[in-house]
C-alpha atoms as a PDB file:
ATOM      1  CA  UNK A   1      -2.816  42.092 -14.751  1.00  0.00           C
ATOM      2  CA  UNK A   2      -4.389  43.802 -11.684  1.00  0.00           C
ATOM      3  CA  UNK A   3      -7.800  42.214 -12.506  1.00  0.00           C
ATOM      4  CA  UNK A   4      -6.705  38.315 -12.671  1.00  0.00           C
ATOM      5  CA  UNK A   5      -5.724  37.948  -8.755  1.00  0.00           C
ATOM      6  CA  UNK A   6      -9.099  39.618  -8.075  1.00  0.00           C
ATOM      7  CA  UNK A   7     -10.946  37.543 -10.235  1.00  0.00           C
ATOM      8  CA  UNK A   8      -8.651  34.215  -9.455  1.00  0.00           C
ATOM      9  CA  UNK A   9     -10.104  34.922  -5.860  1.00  0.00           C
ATOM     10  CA  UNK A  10     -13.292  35.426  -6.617  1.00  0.00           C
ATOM     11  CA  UNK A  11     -13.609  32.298  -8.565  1.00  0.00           C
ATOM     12  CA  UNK A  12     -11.430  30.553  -5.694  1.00  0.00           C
ATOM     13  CA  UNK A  13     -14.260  31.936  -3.045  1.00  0.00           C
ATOM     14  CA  UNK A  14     -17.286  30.741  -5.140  1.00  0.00           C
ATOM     15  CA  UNK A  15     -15.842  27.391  -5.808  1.00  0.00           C
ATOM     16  CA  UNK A  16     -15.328  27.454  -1.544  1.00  0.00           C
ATOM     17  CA  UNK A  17     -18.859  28.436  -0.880  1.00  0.00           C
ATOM     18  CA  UNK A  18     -19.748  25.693  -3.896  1.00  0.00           C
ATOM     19  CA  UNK A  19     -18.009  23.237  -2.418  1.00  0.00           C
ATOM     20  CA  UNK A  20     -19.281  24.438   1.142  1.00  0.00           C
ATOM     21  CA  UNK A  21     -22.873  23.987  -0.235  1.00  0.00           C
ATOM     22  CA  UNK A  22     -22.026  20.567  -1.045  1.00  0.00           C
ATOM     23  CA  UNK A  23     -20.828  18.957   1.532  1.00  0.00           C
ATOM     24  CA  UNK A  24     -23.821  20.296   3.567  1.00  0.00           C
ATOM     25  CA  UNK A  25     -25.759  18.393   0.986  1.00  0.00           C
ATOM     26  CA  UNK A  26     -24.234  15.297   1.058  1.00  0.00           C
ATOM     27  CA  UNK A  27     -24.295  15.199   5.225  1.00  0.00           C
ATOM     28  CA  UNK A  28     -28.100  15.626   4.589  1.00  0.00           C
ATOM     29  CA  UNK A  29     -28.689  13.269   2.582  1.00  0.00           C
ATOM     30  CA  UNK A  30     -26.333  10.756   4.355  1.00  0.00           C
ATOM     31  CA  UNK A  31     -28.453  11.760   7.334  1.00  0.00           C
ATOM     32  CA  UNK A  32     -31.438  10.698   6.181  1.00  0.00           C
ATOM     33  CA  UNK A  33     -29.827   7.738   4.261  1.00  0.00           C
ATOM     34  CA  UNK A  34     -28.961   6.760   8.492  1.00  0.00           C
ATOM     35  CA  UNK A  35     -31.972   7.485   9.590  1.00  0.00           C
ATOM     36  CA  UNK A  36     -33.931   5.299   7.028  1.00  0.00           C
ATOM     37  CA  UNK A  37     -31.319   2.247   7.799  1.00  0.00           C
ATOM     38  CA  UNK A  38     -31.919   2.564  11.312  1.00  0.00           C
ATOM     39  CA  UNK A  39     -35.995   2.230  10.741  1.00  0.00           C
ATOM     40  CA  UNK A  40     -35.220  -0.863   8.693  1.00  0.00           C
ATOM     41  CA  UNK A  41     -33.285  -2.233  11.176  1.00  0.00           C
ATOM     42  CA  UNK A  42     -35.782  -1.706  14.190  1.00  0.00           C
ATOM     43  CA  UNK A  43     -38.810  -2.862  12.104  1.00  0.00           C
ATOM     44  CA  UNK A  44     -36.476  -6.444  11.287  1.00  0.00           C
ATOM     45  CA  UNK A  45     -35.933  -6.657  15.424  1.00  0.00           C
ATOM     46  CA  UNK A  46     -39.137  -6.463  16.112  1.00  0.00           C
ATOM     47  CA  UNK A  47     -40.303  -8.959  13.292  1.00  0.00           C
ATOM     48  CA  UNK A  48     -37.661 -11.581  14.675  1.00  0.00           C
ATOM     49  CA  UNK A  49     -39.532 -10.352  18.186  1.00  0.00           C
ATOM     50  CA  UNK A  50     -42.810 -11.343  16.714  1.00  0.00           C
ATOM     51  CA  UNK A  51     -41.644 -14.628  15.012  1.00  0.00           C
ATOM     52  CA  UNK A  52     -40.068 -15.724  18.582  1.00  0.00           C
ATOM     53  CA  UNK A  53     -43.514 -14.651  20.159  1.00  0.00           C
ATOM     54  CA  UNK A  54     -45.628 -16.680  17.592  1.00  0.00           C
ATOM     55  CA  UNK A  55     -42.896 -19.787  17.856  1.00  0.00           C
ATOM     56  CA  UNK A  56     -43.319 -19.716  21.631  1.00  0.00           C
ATOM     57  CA  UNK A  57     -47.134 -19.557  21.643  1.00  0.00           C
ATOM     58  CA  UNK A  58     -47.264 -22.686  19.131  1.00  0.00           C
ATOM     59  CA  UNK A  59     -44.573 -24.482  20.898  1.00  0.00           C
ATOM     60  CA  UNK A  60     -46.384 -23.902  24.360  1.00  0.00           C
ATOM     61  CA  UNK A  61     -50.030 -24.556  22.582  1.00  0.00           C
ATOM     62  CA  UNK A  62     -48.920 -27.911  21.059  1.00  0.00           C
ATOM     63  CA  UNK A  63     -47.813 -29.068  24.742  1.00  0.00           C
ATOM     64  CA  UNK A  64     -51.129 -28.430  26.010  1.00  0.00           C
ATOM     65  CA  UNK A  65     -52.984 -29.736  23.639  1.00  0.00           C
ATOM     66  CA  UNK A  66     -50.858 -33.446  23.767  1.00  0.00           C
ATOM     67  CA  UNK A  67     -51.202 -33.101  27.426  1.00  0.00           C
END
């Protein structure tokens, strides 16, 4: 009876460092996950950016040319 606290405890720590390991993980990959959103998200600013650009540009070179 000696022998199952030990090993209950050893299992116990290498579910812990298991666990540990995967947490780690998952803040990684959520990381990245964050990191890949936020890329997205600047490259759809700066279309909009462009689309206003190219709007403005018509807009001003349809003025001109009914002037």
């Amino acid at each position: 009876m000696a022998d199952a606290p030990k090993s209950l405890e050893d299992q116990l720590q290498e579910q812990q460092e298991s666990l540990g390991n995967q947490i780690k993980d998952l803040e990684t990959q959520l990381m990245r996950a964050k990191e890949g959103y936020l890329k997205v998200q600047g490259a759809l600013e700066i279309l909009a950016i462009q689309k206003q650009q190219a709007e403005a540009a018509e807009t001003t070179t349809t003025e001109v040319a009914d002037q």
